[in-house]
C-alpha atoms as a PDB file:
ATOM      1  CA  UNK A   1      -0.414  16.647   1.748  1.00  0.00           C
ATOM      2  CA  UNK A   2      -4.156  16.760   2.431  1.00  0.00           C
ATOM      3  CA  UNK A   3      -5.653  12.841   2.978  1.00  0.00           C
ATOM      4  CA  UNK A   4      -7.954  11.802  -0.110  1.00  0.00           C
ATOM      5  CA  UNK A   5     -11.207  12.506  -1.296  1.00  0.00           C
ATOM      6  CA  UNK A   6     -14.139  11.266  -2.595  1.00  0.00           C
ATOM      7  CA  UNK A   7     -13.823   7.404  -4.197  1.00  0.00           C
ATOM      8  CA  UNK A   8     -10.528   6.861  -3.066  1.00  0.00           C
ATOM      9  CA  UNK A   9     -11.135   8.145   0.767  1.00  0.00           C
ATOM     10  CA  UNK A  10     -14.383   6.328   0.723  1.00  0.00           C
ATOM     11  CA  UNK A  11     -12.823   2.958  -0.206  1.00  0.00           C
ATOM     12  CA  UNK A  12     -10.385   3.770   2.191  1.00  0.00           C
ATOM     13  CA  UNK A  13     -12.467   3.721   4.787  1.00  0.00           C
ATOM     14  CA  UNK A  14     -14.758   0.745   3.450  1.00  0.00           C
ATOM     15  CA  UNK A  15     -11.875  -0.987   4.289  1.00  0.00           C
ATOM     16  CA  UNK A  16      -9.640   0.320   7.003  1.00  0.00           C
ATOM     17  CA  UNK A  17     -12.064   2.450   9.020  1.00  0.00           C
ATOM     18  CA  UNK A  18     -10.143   5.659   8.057  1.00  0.00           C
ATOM     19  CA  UNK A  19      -7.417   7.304   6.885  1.00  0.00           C
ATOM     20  CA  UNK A  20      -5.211   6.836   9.655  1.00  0.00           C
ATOM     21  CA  UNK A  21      -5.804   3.156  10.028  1.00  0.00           C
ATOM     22  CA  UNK A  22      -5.015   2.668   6.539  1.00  0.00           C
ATOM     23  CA  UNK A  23      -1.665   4.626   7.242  1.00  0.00           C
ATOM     24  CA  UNK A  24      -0.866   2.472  10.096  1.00  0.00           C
ATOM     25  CA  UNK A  25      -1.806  -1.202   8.578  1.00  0.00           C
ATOM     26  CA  UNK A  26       0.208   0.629   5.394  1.00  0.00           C
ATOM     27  CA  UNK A  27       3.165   1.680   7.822  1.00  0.00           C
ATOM     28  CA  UNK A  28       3.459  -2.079   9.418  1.00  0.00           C
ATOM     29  CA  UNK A  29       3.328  -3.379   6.076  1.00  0.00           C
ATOM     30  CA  UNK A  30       5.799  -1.401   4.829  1.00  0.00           C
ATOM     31  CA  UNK A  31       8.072  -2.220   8.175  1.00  0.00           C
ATOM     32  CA  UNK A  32       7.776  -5.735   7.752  1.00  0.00           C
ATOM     33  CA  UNK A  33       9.589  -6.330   4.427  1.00  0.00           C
ATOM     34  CA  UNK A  34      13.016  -7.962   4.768  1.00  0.00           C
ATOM     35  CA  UNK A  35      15.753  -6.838   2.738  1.00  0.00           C
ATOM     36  CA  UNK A  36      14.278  -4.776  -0.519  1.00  0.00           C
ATOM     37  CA  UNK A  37      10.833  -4.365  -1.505  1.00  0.00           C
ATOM     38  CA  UNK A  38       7.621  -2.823  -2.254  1.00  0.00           C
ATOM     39  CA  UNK A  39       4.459  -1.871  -0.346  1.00  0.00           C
ATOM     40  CA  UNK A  40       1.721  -0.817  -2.674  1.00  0.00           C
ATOM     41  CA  UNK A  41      -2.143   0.751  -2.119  1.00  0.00           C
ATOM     42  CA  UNK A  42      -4.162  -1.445  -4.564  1.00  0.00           C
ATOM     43  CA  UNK A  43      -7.428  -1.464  -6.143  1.00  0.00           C
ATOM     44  CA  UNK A  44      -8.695  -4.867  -6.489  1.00  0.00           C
ATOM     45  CA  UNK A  45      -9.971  -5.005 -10.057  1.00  0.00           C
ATOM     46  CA  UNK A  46     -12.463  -8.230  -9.572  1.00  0.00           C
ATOM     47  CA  UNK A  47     -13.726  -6.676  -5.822  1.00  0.00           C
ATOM     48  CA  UNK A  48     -13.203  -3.156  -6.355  1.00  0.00           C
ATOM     49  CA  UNK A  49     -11.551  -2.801  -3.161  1.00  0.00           C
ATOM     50  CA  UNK A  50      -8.564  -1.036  -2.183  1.00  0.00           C
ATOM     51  CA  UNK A  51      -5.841  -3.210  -0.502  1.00  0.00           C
ATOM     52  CA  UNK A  52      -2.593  -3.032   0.822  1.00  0.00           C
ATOM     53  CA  UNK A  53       0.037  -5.638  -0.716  1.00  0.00           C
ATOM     54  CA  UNK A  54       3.669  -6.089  -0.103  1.00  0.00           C
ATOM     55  CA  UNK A  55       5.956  -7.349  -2.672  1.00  0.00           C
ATOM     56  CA  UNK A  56       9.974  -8.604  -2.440  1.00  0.00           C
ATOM     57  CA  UNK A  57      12.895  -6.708  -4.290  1.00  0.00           C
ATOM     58  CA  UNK A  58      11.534  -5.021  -7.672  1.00  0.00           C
ATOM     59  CA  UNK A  59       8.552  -7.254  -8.473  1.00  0.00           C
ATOM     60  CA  UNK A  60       5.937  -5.173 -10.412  1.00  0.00           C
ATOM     61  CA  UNK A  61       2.058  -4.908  -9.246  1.00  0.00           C
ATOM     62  CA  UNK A  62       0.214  -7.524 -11.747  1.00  0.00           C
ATOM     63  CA  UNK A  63      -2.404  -9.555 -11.706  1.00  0.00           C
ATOM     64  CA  UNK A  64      -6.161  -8.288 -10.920  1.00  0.00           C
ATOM     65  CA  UNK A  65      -4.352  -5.527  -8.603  1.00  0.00           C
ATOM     66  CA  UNK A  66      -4.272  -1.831 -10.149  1.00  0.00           C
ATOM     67  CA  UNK A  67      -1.236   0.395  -8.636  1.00  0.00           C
ATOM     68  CA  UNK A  68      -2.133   3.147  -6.237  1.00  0.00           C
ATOM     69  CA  UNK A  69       0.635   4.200  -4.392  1.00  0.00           C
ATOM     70  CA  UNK A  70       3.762   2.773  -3.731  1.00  0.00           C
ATOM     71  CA  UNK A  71       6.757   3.073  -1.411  1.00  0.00           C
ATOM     72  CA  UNK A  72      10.406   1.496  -1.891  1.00  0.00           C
ATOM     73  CA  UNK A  73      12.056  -0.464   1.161  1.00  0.00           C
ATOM     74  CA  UNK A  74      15.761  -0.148   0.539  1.00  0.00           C
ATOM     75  CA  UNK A  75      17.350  -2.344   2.391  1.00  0.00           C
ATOM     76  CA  UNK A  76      20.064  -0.010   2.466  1.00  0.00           C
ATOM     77  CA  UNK A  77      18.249   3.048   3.984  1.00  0.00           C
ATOM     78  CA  UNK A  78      18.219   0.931   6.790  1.00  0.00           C
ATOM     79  CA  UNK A  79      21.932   1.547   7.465  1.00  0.00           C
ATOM     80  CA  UNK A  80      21.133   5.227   7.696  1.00  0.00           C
END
């Protein structure tokens, strides 16, 4: 897929840079959950920023956080 545009690239960058060093703070995020669990691309609803947050086995988004994207750690992939 292309990277984002407008809004979302722009907060993107407010905040990591760019696109690729949200990818990689996303990516170590992501590779630091134990077991199962989530790694989500938030908007902060109170700071409008966007934020990366990591969250253990199914536990929803809640809060002042508004879902973005998010990507599953199995802790079974790992056996792959």
């Amino acid at each position: 897929g292309e990277p984002p545009t407008g809004e979302l690239a722009k907060a993107i960058e407010d905040t990591y840079k760019d696109f690729e060093g949200m990818k990689t703070k996303f990516n170590a995020a992501l590779a630091g959950i134990q077991g199962s669990g989530w790694a989500w691309l938030v908007k902060d609803t109170q700071t409008n920023k966007v934020l990366i947050k990591t969250y253990a086995n199914q536990d929803p988004v809640v809060g002042q956080y508004k879902p973005l994207l998010g990507i599953d750690a199995w802790e079974h992939a790992y056996y792959l």
